[in-house]
Protein backbone atom coordinates (compact mmCIF):
# COMPACT_ATOMS: atom_id res chain seq x y z
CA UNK A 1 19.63 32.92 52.54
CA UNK A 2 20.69 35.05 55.85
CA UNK A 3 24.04 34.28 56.89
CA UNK A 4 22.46 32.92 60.11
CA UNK A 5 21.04 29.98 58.23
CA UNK A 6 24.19 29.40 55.96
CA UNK A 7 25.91 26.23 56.49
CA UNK A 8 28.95 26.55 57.98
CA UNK A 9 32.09 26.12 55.27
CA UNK A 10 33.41 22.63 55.67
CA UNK A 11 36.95 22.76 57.66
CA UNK A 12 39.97 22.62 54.97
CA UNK A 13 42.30 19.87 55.96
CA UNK A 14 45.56 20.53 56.65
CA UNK A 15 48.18 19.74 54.16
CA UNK A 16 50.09 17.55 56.26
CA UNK A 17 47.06 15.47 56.69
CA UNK A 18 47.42 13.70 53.56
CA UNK A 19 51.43 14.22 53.27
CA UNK A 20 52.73 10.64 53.21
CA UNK A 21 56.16 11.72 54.98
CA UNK A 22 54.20 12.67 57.72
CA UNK A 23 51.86 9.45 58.16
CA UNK A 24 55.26 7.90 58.06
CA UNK A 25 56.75 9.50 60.38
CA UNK A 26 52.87 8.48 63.02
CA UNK A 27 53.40 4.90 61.92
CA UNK A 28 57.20 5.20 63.00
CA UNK A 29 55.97 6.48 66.17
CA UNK A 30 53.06 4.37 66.34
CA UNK A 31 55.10 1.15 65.57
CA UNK A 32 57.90 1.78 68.41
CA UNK A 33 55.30 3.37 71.32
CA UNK A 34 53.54 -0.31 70.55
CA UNK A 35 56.59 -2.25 70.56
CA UNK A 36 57.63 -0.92 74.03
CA UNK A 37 54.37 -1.25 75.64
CA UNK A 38 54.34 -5.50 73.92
CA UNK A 39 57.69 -5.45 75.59
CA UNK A 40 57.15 -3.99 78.92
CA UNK A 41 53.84 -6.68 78.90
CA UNK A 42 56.66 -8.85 78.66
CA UNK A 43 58.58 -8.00 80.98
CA UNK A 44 55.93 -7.25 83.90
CA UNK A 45 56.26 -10.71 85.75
CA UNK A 46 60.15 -10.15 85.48
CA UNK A 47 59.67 -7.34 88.25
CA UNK A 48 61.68 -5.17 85.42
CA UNK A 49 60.51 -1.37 84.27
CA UNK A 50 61.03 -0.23 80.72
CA UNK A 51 64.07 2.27 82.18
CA UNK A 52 65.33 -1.06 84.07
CA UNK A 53 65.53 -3.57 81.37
CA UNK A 54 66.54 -0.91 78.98
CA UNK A 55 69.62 -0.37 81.39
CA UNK A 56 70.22 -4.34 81.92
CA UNK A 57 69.79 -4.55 77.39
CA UNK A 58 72.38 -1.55 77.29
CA UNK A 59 75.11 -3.13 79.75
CA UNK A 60 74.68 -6.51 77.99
CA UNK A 61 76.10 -5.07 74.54
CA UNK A 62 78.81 -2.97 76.56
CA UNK A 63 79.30 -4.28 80.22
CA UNK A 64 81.17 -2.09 82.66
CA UNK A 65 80.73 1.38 81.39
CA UNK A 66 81.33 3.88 83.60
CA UNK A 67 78.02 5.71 84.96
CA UNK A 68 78.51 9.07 83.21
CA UNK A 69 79.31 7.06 79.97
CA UNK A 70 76.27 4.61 80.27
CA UNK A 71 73.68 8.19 81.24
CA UNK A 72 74.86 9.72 77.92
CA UNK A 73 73.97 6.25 76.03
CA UNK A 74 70.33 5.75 77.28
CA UNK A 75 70.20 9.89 76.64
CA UNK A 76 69.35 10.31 80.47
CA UNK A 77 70.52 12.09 83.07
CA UNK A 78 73.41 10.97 85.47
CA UNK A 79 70.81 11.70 88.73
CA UNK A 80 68.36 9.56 86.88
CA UNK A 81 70.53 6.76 86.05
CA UNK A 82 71.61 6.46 89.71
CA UNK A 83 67.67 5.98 90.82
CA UNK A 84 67.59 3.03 88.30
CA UNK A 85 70.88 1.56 89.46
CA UNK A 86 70.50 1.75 92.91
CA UNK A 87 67.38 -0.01 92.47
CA UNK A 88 68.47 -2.74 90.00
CA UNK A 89 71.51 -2.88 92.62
CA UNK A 90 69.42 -3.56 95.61
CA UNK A 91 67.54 -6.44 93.18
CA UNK A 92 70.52 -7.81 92.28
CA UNK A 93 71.06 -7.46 88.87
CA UNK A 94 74.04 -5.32 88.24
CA UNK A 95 77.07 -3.94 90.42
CA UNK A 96 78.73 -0.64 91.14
CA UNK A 97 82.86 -1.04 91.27
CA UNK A 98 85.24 1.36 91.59
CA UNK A 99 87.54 2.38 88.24
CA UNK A 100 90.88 1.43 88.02
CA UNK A 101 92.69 4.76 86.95
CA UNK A 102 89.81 6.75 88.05
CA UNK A 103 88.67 6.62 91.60
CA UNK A 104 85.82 9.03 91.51
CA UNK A 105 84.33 6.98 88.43
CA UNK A 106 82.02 4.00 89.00
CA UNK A 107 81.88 1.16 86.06
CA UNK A 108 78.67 -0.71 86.22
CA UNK A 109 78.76 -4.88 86.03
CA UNK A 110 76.02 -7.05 85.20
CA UNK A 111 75.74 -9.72 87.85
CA UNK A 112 74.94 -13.86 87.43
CA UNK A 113 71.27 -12.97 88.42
CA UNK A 114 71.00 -10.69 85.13
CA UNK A 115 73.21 -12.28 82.72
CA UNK A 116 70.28 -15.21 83.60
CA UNK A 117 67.46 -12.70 83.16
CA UNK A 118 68.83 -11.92 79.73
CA UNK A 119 68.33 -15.19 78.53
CA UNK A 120 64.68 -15.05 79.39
CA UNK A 121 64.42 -11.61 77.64
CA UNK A 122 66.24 -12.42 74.60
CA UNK A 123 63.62 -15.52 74.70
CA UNK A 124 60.68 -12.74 74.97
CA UNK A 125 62.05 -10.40 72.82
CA UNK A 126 62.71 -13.16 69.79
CA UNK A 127 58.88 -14.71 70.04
CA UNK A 128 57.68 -10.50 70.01
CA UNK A 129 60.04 -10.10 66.72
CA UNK A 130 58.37 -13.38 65.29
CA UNK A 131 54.84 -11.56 65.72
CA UNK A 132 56.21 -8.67 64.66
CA UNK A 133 57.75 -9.33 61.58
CA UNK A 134 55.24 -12.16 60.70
CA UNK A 135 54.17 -11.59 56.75
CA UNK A 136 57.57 -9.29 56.35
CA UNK A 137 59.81 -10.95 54.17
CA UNK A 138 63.74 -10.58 54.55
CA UNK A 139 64.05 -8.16 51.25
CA UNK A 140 61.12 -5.62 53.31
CA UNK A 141 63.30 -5.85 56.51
CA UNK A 142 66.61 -5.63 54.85
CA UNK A 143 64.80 -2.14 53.26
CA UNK A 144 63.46 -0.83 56.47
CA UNK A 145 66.64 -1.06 58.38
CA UNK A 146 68.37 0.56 55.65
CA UNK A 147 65.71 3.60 55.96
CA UNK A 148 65.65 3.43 59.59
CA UNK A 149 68.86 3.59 60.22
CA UNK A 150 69.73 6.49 57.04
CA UNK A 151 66.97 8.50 59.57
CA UNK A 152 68.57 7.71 62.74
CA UNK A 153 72.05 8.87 60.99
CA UNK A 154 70.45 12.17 59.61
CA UNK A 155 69.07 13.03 62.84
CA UNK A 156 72.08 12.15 65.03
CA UNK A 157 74.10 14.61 62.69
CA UNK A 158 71.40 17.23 62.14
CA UNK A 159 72.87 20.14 63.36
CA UNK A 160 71.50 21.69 66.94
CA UNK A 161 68.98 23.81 66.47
């Protein structure tokens, strides 16, 4: 047979296609990008952006950070952060005051308006985690935070490439 008329040799795969480490590490990925995009679904009629209700979440758990401390949290910039807050400032939901021993620092105060909102998204988020974790018994969720957060640890200590 010429080799014009050969079939063409079928494509190898590559070995990470069938590595299981790595089709955990999509389904990680795929899991969280989907979890997000339920959440921001969610969120929508709130008038609140991913970045904005990620900020309002944040400030719950540790109200009245200063900026610079609350940019290096949500792994942002400090020019990015003070977009978001002068927006979620203008709607209301959290408030800029001067630091007490610092005067060039800002700490940043979740108003009445948001401490409300966070009612409503603690509401959304708990009916998500119900779909969510539907069919995933305590022992399996027990396991994956154990995993997830062992990975979280080993990359937050990996050292800098």
């Amino acid at each position: 047979m010429s080799a014009a008329l050969e079939k063409p040799a079928k494509p190898r795969r590559p070995k990470w296609s069938t590595d299981e480490d790595f089709k955990l590490g999509v389904l990680i990925h795929d899991v969280a990008r989907m979890r997000r995009n339920r959440f921001d679904q969610l969120m929508k009629p709130l008038g609140l952006t991913r970045a904005q209700w990620s900020v309002i979440a944040n400030l719950s758990r540790r109200d009245g950070m200063v900026q610079t401390e609350l940019a290096s949290f949500l792994d942002i910039t400090k020019v990015t952060l003070g977009g978001l807050l002068d927006r979620l400032e203008m709607g209301d939901w959290i408030e800029r005051r001067s630091d007490s021993t610092d005067r060039r620092a800002k700490r940043i105060y979740l108003t009445p308006n948001a401490n409300r909102l966070l009612h409503e998204m603690r509401a959304s988020e708990d009916a998500m985690n119900r779909l969510v974790f539907r069919n995933v018994n305590a022992e399996a969720r027990a396991l994956l935070r154990d995993a997830l957060r062992q990975m979280r640890d080993n990359l937050r200590n990996a050292d800098e490439p």
